[in-house]
N, C-alpha and C. Protein backbone atom coordinates (compact mmCIF):
# COMPACT_ATOMS: atom_id res chain seq x y z
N UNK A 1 108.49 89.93 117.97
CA UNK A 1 107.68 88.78 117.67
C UNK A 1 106.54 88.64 118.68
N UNK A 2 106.60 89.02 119.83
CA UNK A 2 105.60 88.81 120.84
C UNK A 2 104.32 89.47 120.50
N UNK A 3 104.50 90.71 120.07
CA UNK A 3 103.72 91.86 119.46
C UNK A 3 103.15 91.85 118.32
N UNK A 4 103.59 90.68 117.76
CA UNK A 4 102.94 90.46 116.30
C UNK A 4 101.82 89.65 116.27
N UNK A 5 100.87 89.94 116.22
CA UNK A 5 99.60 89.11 116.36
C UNK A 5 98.80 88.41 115.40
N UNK A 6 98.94 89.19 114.13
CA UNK A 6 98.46 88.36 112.96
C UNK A 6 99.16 87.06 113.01
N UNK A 7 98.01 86.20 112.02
CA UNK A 7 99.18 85.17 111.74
C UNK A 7 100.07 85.60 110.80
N UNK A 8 99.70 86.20 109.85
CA UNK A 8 100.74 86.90 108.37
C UNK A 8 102.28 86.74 109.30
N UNK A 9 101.71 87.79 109.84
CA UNK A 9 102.98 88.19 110.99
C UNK A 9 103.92 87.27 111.40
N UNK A 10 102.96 86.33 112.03
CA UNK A 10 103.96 85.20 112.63
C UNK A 10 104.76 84.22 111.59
N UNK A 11 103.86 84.09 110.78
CA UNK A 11 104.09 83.06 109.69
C UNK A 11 105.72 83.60 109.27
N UNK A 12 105.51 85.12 108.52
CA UNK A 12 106.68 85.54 108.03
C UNK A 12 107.78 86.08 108.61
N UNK A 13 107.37 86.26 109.67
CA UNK A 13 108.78 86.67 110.75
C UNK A 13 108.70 88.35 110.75
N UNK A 14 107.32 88.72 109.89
CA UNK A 14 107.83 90.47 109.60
C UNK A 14 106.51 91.09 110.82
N UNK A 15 106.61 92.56 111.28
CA UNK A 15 105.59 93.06 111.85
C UNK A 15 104.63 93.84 110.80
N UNK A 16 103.55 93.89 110.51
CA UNK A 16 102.81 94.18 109.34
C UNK A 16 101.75 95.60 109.75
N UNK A 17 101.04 95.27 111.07
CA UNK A 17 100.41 96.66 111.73
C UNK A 17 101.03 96.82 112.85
N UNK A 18 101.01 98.12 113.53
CA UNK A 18 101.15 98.90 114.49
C UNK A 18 100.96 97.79 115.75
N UNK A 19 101.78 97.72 116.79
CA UNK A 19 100.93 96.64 118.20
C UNK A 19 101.43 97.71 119.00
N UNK A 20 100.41 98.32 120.08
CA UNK A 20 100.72 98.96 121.24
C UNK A 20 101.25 97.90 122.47
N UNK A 21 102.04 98.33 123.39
CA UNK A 21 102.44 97.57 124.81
C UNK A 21 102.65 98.25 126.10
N UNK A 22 101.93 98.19 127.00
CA UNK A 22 102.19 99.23 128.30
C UNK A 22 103.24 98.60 129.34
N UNK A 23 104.50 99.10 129.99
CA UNK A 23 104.52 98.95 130.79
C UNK A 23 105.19 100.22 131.03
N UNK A 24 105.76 100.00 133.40
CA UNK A 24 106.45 101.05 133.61
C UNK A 24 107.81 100.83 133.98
N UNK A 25 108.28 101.76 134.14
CA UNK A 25 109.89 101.74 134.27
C UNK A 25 110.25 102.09 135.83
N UNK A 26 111.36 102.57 136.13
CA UNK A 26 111.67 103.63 137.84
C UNK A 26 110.81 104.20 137.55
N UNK A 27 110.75 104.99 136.06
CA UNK A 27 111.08 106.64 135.89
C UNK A 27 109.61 106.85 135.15
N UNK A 28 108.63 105.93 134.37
CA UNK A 28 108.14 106.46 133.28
C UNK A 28 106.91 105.24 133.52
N UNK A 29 105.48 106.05 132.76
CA UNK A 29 105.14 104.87 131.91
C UNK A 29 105.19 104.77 130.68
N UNK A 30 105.67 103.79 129.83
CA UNK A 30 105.52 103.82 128.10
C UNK A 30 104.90 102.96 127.81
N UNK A 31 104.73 103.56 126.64
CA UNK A 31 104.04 102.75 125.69
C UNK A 31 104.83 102.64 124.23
N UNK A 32 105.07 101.35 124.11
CA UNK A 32 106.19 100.93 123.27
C UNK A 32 105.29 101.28 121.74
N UNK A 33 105.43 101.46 120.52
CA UNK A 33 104.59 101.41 119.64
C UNK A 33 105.14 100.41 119.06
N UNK A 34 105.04 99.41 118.56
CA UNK A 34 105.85 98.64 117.84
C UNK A 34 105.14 98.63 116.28
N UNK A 35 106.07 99.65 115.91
CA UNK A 35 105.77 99.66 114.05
C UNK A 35 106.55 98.96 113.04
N UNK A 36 105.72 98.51 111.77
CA UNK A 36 106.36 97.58 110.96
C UNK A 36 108.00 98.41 110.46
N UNK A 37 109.05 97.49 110.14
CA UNK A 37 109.93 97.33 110.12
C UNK A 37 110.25 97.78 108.21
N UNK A 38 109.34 96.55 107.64
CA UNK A 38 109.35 96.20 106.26
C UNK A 38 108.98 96.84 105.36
N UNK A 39 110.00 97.20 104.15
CA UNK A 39 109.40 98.50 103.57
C UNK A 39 107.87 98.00 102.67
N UNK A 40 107.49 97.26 102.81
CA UNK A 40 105.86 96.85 102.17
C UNK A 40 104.62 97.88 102.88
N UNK A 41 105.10 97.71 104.54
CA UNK A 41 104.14 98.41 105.84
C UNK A 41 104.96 99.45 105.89
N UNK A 42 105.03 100.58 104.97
CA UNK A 42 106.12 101.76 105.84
C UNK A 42 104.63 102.81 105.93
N UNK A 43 103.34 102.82 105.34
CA UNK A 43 102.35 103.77 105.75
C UNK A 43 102.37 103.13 107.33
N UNK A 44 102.18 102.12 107.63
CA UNK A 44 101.52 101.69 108.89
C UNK A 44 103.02 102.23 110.38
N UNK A 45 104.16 101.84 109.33
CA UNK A 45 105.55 102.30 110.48
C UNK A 45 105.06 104.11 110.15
N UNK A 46 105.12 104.57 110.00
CA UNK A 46 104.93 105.98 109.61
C UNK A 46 103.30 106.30 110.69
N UNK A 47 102.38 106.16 110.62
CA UNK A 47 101.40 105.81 111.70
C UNK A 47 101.74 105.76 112.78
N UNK A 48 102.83 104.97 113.67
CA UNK A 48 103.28 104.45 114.62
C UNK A 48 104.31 105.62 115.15
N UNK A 49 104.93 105.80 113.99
CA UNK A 49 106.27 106.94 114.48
C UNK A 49 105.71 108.16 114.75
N UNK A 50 104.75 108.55 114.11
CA UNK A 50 104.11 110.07 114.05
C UNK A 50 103.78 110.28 115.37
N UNK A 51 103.44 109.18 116.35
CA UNK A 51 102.96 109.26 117.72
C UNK A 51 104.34 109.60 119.08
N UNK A 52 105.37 109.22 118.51
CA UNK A 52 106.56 109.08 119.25
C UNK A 52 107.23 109.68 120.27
N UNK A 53 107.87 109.54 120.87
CA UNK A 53 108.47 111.24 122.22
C UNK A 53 110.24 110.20 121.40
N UNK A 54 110.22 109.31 121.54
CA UNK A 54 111.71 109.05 121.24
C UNK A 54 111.54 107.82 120.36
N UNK A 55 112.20 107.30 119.15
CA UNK A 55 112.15 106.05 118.36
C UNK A 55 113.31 105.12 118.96
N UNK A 56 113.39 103.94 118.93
CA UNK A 56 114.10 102.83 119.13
C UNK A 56 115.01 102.53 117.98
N UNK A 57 115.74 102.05 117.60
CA UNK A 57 115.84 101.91 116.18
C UNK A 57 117.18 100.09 116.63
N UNK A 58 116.20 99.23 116.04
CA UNK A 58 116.49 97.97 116.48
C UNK A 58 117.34 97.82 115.33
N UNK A 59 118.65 97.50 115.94
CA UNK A 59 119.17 96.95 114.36
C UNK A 59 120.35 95.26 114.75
N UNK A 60 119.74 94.57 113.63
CA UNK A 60 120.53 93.20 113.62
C UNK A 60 122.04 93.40 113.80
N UNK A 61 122.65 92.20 114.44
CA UNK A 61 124.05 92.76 114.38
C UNK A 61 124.16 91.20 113.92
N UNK A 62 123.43 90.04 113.41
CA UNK A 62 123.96 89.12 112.91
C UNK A 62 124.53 89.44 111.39
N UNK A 63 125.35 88.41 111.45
CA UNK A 63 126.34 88.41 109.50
C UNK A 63 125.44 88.40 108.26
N UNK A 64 125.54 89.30 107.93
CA UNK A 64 124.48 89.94 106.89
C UNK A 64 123.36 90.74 107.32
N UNK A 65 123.15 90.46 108.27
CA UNK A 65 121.90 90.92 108.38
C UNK A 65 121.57 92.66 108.40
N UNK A 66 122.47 92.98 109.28
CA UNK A 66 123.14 94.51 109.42
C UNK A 66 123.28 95.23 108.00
N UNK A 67 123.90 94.42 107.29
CA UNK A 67 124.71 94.73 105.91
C UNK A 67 123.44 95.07 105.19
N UNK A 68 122.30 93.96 105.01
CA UNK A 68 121.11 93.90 104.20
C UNK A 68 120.53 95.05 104.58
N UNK A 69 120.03 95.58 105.48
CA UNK A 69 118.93 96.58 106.05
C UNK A 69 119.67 97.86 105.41
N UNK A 70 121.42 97.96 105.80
CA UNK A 70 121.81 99.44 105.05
C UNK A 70 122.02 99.40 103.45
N UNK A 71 121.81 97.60 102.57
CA UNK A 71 122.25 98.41 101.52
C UNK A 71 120.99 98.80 100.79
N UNK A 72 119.72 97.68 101.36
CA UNK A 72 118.46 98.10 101.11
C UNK A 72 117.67 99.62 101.29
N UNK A 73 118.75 100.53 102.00
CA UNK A 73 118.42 101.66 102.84
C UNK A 73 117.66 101.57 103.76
N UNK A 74 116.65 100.51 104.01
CA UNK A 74 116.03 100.09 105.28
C UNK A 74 116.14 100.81 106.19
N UNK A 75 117.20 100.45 106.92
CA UNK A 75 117.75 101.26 108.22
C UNK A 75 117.87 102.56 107.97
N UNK A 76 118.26 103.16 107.04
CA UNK A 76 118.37 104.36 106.83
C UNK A 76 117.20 105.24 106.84
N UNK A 77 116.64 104.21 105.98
CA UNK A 77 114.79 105.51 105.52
C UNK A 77 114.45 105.06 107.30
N UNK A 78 114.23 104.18 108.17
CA UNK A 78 113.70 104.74 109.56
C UNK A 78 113.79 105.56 109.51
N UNK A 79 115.19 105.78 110.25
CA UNK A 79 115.71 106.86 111.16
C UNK A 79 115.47 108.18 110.40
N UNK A 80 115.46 107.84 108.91
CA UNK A 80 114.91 109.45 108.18
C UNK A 80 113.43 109.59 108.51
N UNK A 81 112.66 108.58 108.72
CA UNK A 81 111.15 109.13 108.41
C UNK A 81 111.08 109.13 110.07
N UNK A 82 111.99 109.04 111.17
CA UNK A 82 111.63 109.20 112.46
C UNK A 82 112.12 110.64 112.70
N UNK A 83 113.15 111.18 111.95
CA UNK A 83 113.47 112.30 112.53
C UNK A 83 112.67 113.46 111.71
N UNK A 84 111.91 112.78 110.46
CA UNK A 84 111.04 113.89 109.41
C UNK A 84 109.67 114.34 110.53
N UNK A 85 109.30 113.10 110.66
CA UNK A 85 107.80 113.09 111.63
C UNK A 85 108.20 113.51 113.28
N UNK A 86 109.21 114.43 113.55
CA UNK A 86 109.71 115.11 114.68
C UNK A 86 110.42 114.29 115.07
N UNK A 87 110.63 113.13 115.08
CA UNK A 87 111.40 112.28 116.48
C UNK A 87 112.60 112.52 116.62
N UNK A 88 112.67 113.64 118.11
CA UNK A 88 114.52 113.91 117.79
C UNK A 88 115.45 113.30 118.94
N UNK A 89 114.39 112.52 119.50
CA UNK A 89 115.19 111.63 120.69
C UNK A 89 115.59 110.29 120.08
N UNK A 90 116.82 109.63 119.85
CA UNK A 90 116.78 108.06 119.37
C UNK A 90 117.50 107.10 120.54
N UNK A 91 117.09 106.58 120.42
CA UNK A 91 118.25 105.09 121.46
C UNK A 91 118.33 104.07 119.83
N UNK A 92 119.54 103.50 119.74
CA UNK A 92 119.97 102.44 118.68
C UNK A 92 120.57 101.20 119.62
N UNK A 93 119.26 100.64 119.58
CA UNK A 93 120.01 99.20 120.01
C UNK A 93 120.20 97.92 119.20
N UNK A 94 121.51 97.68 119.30
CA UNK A 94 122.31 96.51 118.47
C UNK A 94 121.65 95.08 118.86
N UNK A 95 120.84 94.71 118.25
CA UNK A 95 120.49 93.07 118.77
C UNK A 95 120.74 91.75 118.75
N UNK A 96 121.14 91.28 118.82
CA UNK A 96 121.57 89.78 118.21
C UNK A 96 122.55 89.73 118.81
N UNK A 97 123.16 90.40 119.83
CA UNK A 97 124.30 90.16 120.17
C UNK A 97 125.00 88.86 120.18
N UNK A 98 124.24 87.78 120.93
CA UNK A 98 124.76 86.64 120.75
C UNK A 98 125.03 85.54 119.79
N UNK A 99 124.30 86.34 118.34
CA UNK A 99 124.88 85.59 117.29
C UNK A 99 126.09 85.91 116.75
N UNK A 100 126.76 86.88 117.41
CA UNK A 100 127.92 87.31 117.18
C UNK A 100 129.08 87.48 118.07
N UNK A 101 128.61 86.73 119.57
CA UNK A 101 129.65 85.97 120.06
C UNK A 101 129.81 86.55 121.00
N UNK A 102 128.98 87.90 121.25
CA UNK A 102 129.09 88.76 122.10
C UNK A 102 130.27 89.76 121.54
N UNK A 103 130.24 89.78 120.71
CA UNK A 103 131.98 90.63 119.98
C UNK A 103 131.64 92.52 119.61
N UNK A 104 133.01 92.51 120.45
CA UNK A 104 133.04 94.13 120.53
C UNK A 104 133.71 94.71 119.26
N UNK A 105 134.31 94.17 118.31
CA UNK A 105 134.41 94.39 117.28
C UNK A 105 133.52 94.58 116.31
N UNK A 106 132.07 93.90 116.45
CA UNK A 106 131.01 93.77 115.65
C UNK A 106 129.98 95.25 116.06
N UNK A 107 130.18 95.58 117.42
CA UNK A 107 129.37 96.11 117.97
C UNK A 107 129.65 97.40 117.16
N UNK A 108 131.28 97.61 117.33
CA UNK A 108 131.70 98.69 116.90
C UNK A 108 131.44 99.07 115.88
N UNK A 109 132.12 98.23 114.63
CA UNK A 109 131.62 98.36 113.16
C UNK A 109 130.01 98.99 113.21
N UNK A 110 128.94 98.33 113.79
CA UNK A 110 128.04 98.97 113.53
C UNK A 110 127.80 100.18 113.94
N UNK A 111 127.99 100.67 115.14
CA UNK A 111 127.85 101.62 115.97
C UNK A 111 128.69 103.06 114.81
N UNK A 112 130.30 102.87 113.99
CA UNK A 112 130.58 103.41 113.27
C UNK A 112 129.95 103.63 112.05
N UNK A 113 129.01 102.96 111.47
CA UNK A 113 128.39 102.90 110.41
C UNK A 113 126.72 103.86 110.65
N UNK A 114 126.36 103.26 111.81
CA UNK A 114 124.88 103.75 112.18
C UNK A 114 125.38 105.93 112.23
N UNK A 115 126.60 105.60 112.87
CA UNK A 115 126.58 107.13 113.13
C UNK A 115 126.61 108.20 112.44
N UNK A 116 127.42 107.47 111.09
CA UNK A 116 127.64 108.47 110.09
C UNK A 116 126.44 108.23 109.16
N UNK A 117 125.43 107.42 109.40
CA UNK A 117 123.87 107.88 108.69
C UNK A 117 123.12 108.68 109.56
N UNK A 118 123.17 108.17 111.22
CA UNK A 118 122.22 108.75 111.55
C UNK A 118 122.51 110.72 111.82
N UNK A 119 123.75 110.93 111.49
CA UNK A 119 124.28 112.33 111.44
C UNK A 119 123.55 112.94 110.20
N UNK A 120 123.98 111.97 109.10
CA UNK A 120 123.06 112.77 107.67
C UNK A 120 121.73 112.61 108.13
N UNK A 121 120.97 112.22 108.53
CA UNK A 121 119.57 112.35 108.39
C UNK A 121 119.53 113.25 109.71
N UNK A 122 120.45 113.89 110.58
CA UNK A 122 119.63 114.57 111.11
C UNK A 122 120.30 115.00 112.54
N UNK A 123 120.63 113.31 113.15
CA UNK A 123 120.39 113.54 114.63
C UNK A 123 122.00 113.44 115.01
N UNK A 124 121.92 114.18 116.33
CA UNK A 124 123.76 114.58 116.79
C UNK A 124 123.62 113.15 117.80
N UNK A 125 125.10 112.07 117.61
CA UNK A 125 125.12 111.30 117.84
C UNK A 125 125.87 110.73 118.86
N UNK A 126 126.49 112.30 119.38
CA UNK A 126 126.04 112.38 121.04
C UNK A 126 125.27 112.90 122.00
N UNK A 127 124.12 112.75 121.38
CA UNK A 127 122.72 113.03 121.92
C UNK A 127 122.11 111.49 121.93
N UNK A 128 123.04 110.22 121.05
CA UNK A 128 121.82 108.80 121.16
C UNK A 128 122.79 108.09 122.05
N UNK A 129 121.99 106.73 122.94
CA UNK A 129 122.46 105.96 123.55
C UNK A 129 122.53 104.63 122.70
N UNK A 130 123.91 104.19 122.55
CA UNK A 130 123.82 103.23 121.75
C UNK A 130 124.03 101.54 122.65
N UNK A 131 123.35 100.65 122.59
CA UNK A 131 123.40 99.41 123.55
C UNK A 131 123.07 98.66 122.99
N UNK A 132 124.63 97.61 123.62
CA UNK A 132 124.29 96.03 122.49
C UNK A 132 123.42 95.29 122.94
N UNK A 133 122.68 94.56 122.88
CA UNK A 133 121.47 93.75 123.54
C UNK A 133 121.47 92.39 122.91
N UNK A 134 120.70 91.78 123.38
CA UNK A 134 120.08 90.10 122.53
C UNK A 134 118.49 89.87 123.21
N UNK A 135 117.87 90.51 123.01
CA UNK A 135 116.36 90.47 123.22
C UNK A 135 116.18 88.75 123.62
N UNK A 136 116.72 88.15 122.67
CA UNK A 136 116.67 86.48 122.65
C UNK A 136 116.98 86.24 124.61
N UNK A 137 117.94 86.64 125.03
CA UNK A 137 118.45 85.95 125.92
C UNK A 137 118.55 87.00 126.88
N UNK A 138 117.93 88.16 126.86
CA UNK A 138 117.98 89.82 127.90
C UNK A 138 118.80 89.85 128.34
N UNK A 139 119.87 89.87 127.29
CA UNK A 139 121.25 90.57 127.87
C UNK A 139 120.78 92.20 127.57
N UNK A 140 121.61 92.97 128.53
CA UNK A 140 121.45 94.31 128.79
C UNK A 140 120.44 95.46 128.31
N UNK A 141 119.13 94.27 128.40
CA UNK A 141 117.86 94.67 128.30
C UNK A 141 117.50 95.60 129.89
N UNK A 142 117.16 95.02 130.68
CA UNK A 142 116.77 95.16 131.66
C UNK A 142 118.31 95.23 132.95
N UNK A 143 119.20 94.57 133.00
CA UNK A 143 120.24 94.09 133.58
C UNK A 143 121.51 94.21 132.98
N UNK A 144 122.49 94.72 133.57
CA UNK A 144 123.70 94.68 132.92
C UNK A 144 124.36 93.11 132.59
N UNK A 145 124.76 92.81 131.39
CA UNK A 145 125.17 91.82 130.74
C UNK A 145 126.39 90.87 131.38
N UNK A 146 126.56 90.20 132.06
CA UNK A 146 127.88 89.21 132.00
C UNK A 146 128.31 89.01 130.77
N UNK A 147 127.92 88.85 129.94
CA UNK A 147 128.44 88.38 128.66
C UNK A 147 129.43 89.05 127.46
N UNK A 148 129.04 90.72 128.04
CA UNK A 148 129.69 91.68 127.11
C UNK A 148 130.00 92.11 128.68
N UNK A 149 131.10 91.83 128.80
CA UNK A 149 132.15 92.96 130.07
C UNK A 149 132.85 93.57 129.46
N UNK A 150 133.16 93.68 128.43
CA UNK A 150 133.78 94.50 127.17
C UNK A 150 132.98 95.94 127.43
N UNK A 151 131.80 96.10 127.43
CA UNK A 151 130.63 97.15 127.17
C UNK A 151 130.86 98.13 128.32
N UNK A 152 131.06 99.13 128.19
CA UNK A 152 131.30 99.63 129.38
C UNK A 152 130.12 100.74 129.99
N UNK A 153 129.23 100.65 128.69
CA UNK A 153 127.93 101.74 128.70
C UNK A 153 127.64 102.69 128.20
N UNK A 154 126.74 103.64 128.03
CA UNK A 154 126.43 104.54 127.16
C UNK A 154 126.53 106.14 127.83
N UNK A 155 126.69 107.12 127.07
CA UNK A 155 126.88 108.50 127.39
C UNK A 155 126.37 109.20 126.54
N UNK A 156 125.22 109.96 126.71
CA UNK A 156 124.85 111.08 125.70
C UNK A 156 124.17 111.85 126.28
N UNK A 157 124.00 113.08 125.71
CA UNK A 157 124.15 114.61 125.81
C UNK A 157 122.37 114.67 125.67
N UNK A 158 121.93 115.43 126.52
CA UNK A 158 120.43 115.39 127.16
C UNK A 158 120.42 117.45 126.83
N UNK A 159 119.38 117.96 126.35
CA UNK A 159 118.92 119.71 126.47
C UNK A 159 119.55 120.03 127.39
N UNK A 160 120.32 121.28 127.11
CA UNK A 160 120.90 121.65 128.02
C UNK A 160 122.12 121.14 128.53
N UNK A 161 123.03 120.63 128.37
CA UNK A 161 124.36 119.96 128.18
C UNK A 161 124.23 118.72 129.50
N UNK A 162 122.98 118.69 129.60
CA UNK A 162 122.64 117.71 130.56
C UNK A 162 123.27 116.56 130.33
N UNK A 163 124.39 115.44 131.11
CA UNK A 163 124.92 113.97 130.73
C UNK A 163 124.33 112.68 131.42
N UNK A 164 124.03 112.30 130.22
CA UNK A 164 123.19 111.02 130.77
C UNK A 164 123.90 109.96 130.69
N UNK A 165 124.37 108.58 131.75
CA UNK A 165 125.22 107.55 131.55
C UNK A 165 124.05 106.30 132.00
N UNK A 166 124.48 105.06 131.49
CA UNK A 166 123.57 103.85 131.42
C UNK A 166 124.19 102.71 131.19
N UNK A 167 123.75 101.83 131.60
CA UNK A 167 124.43 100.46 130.73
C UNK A 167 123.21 99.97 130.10
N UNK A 168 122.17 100.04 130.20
CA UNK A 168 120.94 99.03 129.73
C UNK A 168 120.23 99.87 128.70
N UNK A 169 119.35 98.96 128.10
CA UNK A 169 118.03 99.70 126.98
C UNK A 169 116.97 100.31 127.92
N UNK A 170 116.55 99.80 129.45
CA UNK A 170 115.93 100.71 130.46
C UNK A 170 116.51 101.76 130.70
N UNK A 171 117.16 101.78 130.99
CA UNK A 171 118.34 102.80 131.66
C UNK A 171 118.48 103.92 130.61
N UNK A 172 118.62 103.33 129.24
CA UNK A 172 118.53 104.55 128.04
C UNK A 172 116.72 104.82 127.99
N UNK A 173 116.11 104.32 128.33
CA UNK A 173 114.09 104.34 128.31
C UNK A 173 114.19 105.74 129.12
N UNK A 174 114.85 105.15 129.97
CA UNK A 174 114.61 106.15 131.67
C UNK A 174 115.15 107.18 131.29
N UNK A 175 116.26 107.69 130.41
CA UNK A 175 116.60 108.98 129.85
C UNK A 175 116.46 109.69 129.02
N UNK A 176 115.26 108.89 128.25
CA UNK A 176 114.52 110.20 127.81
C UNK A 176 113.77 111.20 128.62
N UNK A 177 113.71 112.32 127.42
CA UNK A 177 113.56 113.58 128.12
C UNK A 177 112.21 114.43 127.84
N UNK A 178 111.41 114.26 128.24
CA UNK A 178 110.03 114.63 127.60
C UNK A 178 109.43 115.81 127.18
């Protein structure tokens, strides 16, 4: 939402064009692309992804919301048109955490569901870092979470049998591999 600058944008809650964002990390500088979401803007998300070293792939973990994006294929066509247009690095972060109580049961379900799509379209899914987050409230955005002590962090497999471990969505930023 910060990134959305039209009013369209704001009005409807959706991202409609491409918004660039700089910052740096320990490890990196990025530049976030933030591409539309909605399959109306998928030329403009497709624009955005074509530029990529690794995609994000934000997915709701509130009640329904999760459900809607996979039966719409939503979620699915991303991660297909990120790994068509090269992108073979992903991080999947779960968001909303706190509309769901912080629950490791929820996390899971998705995390089981995301894997066995994001395997068909492509990508080995211990090669992604998967992290629950709440953008709303920066839980294990930037900082490891009080809220999910359940979470114990992420592990995936880097070129070269290289192992990468993390608790945060930085921490998975910082491990990509360029």
């Amino acid at each position: 939402w910060v990134l959305d600058k039209l009013k369209a944008e704001r009005e409807r809650g959706i991202t409609i064009d491409i918004a660039l964002w700089k910052f740096e990390t320990p490890k990196y500088e990025v530049t976030v692309i933030d591409a539309p979401g909605h399959r109306d803007f998928i030329k403009n998300m497709i624009t955005g992804t074509s530029q990529a070293d690794c995609a994000i792939l934000i997915i709701a973990a509130g009640t329904g919301e999760f459900e809607a994006g996979i039966s719409k294929d939503q979620t699915r066509e991303h991660a297909l048109l990120a790994f068509t247009l090269g992108v073979r690095q992903l991080i999947v972060a779960v968001n909303k955490m706190d509309t769901t109580k912080w629950s490791e049961e929820r996390f899971n379900e998705i995390i089981k569901e995301t894997t066995n799509f994001i395997k068909k379209v492509g990508y080995n899914p211990k090669s992604v870092a998967f992290v629950p987050i709440s953008g709303w409230h920066g839980d294990n955005m930037l900082e490891e979470s009080a809220n999910m002590t359940w979470y114990k962090g992420w592990t995936r497999e880097g070129k070269g049998g290289v192992v990468f471990k993390g608790k945060t969505l930085l921490d998975a930023i910082d491990a990509i591999e360029p």
